[in-house]
N, C-alpha and C. Protein backbone atom coordinates (compact mmCIF):
# COMPACT_ATOMS: atom_id res chain seq x y z
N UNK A 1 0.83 -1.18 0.00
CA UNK A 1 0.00 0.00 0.00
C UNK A 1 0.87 1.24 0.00
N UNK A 2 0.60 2.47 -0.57
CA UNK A 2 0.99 3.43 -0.66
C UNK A 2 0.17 4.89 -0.52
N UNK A 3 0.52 5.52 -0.34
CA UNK A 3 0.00 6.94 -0.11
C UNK A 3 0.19 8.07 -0.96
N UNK A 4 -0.63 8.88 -1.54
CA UNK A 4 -0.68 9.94 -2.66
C UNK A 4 -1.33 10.83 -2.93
N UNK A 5 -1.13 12.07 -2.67
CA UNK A 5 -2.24 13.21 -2.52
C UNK A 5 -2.00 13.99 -3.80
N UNK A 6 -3.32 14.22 -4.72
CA UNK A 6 -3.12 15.14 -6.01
C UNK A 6 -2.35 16.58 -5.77
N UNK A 7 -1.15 16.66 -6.77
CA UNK A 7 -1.36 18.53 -6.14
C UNK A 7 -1.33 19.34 -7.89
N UNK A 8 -1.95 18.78 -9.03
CA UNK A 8 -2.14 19.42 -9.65
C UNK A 8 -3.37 19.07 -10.33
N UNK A 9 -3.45 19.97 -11.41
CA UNK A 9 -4.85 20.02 -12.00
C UNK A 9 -5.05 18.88 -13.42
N UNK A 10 -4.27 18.48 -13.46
CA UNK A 10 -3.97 17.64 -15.08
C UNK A 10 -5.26 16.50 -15.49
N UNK A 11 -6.05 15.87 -14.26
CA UNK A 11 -7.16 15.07 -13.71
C UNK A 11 -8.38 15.56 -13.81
N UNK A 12 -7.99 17.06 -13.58
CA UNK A 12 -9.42 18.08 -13.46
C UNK A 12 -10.79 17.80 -14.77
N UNK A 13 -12.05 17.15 -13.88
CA UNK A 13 -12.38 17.68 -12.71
C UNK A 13 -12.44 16.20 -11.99
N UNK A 14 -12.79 15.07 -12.43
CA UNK A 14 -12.12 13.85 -11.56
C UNK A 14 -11.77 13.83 -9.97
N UNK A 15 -10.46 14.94 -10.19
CA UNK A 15 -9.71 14.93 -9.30
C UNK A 15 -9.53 16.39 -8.89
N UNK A 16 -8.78 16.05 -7.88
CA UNK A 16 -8.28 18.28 -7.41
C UNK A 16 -7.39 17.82 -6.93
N UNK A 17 -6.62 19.41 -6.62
CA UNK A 17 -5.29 19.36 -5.25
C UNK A 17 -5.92 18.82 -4.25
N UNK A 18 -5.04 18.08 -3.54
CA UNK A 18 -5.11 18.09 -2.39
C UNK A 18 -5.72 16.53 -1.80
N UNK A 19 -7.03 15.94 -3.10
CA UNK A 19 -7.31 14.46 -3.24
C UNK A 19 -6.14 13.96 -2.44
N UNK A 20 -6.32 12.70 -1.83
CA UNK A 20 -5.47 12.03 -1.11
C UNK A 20 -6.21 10.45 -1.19
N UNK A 21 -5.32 9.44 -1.81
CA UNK A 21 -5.67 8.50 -2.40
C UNK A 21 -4.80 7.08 -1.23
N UNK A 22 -5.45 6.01 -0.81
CA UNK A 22 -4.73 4.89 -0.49
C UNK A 22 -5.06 4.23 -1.65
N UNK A 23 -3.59 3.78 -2.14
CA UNK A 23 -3.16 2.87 -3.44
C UNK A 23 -3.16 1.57 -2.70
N UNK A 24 -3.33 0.35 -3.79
CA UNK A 24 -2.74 -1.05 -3.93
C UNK A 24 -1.60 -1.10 -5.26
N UNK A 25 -1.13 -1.75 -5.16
CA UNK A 25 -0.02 -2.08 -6.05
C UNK A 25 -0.80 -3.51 -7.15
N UNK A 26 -0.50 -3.30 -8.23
CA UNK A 26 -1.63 -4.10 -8.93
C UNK A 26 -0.05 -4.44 -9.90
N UNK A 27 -0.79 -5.99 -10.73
CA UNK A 27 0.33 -6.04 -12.02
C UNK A 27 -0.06 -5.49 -13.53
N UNK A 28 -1.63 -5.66 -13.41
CA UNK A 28 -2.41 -4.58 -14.75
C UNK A 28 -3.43 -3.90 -14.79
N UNK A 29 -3.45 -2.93 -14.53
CA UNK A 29 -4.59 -2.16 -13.90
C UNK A 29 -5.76 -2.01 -15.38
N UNK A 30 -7.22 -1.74 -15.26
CA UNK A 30 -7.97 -1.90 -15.94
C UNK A 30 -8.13 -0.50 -16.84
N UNK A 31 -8.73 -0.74 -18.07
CA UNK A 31 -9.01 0.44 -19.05
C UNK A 31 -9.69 1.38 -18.49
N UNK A 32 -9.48 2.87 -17.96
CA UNK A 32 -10.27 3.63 -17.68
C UNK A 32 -10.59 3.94 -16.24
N UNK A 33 -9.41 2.98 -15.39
CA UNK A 33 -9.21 3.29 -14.23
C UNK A 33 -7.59 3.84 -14.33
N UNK A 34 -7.42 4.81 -12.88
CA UNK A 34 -6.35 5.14 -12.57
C UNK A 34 -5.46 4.83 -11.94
N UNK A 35 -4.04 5.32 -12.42
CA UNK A 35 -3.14 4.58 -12.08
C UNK A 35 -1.83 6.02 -11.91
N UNK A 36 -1.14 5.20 -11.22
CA UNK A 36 -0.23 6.01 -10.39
C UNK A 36 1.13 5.03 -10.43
N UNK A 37 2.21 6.24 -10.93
CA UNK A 37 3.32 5.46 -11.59
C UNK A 37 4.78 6.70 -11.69
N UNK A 38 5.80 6.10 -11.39
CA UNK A 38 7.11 6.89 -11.30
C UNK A 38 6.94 7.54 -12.81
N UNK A 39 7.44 8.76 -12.60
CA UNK A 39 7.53 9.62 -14.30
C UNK A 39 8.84 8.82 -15.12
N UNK A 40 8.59 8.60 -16.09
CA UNK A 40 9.46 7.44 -17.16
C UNK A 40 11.06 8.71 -16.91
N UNK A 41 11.36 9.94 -16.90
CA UNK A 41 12.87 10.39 -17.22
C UNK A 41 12.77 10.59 -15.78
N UNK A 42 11.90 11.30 -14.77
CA UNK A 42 12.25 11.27 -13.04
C UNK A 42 11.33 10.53 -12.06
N UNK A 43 12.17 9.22 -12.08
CA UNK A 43 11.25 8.50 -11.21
C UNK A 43 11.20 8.86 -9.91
N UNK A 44 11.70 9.57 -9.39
CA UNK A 44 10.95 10.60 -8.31
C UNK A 44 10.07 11.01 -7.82
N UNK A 45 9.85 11.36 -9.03
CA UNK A 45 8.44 12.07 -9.33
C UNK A 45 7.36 11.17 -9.61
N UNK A 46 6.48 11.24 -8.82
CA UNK A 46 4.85 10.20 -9.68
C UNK A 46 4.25 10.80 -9.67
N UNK A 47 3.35 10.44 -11.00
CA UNK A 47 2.35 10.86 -11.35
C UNK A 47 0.83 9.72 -11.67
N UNK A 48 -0.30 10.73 -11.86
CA UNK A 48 -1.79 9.79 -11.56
C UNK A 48 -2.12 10.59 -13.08
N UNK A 49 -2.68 9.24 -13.58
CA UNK A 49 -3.02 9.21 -15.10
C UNK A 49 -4.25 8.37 -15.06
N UNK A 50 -5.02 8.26 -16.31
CA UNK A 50 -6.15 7.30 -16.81
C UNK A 50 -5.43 6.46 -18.36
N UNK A 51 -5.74 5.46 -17.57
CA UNK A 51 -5.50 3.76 -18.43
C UNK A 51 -6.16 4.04 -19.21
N UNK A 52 -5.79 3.85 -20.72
CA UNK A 52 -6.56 4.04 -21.81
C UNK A 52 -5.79 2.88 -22.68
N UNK A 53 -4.68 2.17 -22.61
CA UNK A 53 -3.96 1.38 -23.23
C UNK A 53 -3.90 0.28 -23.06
N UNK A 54 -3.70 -0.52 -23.06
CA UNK A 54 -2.86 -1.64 -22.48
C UNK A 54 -1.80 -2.45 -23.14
N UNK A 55 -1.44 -4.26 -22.68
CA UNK A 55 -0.10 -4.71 -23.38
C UNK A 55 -0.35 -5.29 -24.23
N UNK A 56 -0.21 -5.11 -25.41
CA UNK A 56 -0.07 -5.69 -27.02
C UNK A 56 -1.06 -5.02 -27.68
N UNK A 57 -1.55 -3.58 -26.84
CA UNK A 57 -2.75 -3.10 -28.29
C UNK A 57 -1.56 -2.17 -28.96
N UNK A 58 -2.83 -1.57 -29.74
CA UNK A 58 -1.92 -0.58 -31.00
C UNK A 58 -3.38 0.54 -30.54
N UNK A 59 -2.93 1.77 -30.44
CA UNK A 59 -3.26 2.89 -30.11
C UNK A 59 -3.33 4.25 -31.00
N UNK A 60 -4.24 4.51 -31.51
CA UNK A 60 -4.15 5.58 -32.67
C UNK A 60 -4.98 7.09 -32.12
N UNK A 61 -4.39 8.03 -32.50
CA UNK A 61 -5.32 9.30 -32.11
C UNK A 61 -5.30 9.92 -33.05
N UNK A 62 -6.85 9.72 -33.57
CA UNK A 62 -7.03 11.12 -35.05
C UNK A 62 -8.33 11.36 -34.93
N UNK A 63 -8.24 12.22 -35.46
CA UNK A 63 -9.22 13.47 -35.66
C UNK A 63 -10.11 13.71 -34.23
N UNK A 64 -9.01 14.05 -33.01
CA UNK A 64 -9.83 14.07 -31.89
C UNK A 64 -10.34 12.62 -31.20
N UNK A 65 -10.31 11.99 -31.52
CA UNK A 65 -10.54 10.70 -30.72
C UNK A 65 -9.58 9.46 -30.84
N UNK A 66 -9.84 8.56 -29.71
CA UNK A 66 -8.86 7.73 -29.35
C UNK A 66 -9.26 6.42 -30.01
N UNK A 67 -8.53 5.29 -30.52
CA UNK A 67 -9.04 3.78 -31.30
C UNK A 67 -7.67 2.95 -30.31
N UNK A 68 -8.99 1.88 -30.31
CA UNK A 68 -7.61 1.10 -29.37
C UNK A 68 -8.07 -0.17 -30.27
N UNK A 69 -6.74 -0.58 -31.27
CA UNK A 69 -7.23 -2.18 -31.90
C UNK A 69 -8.39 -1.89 -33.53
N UNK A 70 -8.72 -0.58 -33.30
CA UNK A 70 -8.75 0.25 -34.39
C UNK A 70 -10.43 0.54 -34.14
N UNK A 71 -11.01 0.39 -33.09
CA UNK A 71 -12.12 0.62 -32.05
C UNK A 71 -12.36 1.72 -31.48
N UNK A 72 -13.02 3.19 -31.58
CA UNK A 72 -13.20 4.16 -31.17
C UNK A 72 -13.56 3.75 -29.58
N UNK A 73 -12.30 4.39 -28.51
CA UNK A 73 -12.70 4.21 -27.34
C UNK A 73 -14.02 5.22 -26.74
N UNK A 74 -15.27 4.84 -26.09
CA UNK A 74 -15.71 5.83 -25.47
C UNK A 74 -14.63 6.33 -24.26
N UNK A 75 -15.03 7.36 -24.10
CA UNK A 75 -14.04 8.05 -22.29
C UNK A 75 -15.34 9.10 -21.92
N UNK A 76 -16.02 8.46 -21.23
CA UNK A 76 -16.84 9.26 -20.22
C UNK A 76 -16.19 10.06 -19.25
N UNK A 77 -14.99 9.84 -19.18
CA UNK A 77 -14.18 10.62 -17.99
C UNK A 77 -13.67 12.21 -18.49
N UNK A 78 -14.08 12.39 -19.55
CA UNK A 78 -13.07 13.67 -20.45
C UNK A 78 -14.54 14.02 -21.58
N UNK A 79 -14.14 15.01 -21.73
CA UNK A 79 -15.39 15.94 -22.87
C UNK A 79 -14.02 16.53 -23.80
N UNK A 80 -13.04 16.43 -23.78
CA UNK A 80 -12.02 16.82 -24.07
C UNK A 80 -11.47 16.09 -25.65
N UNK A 81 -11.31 16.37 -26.68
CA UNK A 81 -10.62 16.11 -27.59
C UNK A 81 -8.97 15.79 -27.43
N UNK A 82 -9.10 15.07 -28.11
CA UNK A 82 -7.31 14.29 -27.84
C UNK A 82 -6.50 14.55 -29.21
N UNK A 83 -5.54 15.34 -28.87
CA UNK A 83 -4.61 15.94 -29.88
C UNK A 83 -3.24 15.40 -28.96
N UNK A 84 -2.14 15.95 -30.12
CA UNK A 84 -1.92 15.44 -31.47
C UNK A 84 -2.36 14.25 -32.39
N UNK A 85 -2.44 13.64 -33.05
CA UNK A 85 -2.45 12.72 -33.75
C UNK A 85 -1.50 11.65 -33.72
N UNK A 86 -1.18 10.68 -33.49
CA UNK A 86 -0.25 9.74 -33.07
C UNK A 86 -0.58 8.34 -33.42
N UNK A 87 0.36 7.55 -33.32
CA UNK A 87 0.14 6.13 -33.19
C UNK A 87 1.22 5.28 -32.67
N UNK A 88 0.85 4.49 -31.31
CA UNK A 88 1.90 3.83 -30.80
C UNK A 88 1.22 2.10 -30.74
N UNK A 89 2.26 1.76 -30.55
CA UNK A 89 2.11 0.18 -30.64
C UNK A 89 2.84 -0.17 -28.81
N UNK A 90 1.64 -1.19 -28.16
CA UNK A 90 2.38 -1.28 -27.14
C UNK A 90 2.97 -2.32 -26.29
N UNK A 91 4.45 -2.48 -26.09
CA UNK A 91 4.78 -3.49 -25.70
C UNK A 91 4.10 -4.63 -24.86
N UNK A 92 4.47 -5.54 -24.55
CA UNK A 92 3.92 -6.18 -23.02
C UNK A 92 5.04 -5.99 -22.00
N UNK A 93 4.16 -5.35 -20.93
CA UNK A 93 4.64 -4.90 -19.88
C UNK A 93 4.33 -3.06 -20.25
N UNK A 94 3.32 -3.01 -21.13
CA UNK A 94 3.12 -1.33 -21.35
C UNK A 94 1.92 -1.07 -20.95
N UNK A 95 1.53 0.62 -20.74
CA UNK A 95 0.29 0.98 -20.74
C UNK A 95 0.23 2.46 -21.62
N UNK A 96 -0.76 2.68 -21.94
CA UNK A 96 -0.75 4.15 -22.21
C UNK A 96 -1.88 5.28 -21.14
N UNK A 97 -1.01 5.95 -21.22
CA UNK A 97 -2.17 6.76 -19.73
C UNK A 97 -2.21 8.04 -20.23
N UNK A 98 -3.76 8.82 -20.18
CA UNK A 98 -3.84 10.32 -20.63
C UNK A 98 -4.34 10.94 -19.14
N UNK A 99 -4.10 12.15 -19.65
CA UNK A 99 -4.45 13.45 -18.63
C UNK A 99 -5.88 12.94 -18.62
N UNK A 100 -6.99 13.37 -17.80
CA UNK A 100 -8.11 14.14 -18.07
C UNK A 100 -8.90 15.51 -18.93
N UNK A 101 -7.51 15.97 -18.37
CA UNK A 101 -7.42 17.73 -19.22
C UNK A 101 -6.81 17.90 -19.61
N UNK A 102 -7.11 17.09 -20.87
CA UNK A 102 -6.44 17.39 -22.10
C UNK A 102 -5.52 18.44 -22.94
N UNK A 103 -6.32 19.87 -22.90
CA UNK A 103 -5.84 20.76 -23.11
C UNK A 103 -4.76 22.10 -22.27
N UNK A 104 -4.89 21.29 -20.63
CA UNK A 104 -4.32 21.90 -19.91
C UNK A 104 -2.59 21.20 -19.64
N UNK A 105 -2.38 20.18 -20.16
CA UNK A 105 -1.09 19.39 -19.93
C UNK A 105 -0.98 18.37 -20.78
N UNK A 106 -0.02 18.29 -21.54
CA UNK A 106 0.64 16.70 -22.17
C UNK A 106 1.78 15.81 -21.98
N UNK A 107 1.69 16.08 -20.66
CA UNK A 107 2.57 15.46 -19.56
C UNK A 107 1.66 14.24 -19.17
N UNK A 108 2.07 13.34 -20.35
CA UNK A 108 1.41 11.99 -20.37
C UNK A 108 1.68 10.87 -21.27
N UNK A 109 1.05 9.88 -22.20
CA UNK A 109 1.48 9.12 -23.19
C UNK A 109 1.94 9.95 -24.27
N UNK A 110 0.82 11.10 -24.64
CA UNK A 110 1.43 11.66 -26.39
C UNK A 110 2.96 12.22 -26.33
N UNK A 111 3.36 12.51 -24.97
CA UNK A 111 4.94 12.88 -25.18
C UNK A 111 5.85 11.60 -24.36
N UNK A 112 5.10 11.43 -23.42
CA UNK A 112 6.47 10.21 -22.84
C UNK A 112 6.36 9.01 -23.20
N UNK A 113 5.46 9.12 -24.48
CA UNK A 113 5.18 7.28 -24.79
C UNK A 113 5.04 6.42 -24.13
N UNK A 114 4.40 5.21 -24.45
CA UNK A 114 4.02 4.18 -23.28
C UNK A 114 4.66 3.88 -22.13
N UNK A 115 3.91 3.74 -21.03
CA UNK A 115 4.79 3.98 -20.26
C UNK A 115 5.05 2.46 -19.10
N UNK A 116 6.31 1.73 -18.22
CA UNK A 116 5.58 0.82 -17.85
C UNK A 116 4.95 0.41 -16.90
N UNK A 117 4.32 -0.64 -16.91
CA UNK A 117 3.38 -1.61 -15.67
C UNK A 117 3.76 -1.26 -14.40
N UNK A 118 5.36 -2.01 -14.15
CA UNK A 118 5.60 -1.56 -13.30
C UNK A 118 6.62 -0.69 -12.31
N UNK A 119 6.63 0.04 -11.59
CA UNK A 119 5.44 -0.36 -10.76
C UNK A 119 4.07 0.37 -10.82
N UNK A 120 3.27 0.10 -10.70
CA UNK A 120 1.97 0.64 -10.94
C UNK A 120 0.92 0.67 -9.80
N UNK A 121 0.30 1.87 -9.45
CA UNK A 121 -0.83 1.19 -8.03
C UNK A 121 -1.94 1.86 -8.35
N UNK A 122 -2.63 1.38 -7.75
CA UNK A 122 -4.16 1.65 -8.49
C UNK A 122 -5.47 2.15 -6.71
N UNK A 123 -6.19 3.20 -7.33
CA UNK A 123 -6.59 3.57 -5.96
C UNK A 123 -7.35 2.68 -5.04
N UNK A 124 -7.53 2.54 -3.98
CA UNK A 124 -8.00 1.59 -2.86
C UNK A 124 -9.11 2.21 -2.04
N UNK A 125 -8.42 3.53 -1.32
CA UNK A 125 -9.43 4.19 -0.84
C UNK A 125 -8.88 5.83 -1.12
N UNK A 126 -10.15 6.63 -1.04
CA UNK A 126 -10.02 7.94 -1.61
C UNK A 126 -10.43 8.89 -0.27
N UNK A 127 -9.80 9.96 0.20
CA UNK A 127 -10.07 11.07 0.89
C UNK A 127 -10.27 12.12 -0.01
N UNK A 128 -11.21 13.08 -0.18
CA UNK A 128 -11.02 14.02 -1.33
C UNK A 128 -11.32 15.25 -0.44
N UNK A 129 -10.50 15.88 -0.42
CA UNK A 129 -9.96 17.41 0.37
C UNK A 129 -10.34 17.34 1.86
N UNK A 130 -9.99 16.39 2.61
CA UNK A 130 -10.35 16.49 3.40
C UNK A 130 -11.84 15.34 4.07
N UNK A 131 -12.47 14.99 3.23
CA UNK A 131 -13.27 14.22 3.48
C UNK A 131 -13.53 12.73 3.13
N UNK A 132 -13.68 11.49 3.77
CA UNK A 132 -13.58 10.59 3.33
C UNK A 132 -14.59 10.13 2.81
N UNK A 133 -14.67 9.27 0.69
CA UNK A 133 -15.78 9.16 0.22
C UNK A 133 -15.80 7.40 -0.57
């Protein structure tokens, strides 16, 4: 188990500053749940993303929307259009993870490319600013 409190907006509205999350440590976390993972150049640093990928798909983004396997994903989690245009193929032992807010950060798959499994933890229980829900 691990411990992790949001302190930016990249999730928004999902999430906020200050969210405070008890993680489990998982080996593949599911499409469209979140996940929380060392940053691929400063593993120092972690960051909380949404699973949109997984190991051995192929991942395309055009014209604003996401195809996983060549399948327009729904994402109820985002109203947000997904730019640039891209296409990655993804190892096993990969995931691909996007912001929420899209347009506010791409500090995610479209620049750090797939990223991996592990280690990976996935939320357990949630405090959100203060209150437990």
């Amino acid at each position: 188990m691990r411990r992790f409190i949001v302190s930016e907006r990249s999730m928004a509205p999902a999430l906020t500053p200050g969210d405070t999350f008890l993680t489990r440590r998982v080996g593949r976390p599911r499409r469209g749940s979140l996940a929380f993972f060392p940053h691929p150049r400063r593993p120092e640093m972690w960051l909380v993303k949404r699973v949109v990928g997984l190991p051995g798909e192929t991942l395309e983004i055009r014209q604003g929307g996401i195809y996983v396997d060549g399948v327009e994903l729904r994402e109820p989690w985002t109203t947000e259009s997904t730019t640039p245009d891209g296409r990655w193929v993804l190892g096993e032992g990969q995931m691909f993870v996007l912001s929420d807010a899209r347009q506010r950060t791409m500090a995610d798959s479209r620049t750090m490319g797939p990223v991996p499994l592990d280690p990976v933890y996935v939320p357990w229980f949630r405090y959100r600013r203060g209150t437990s829900t």
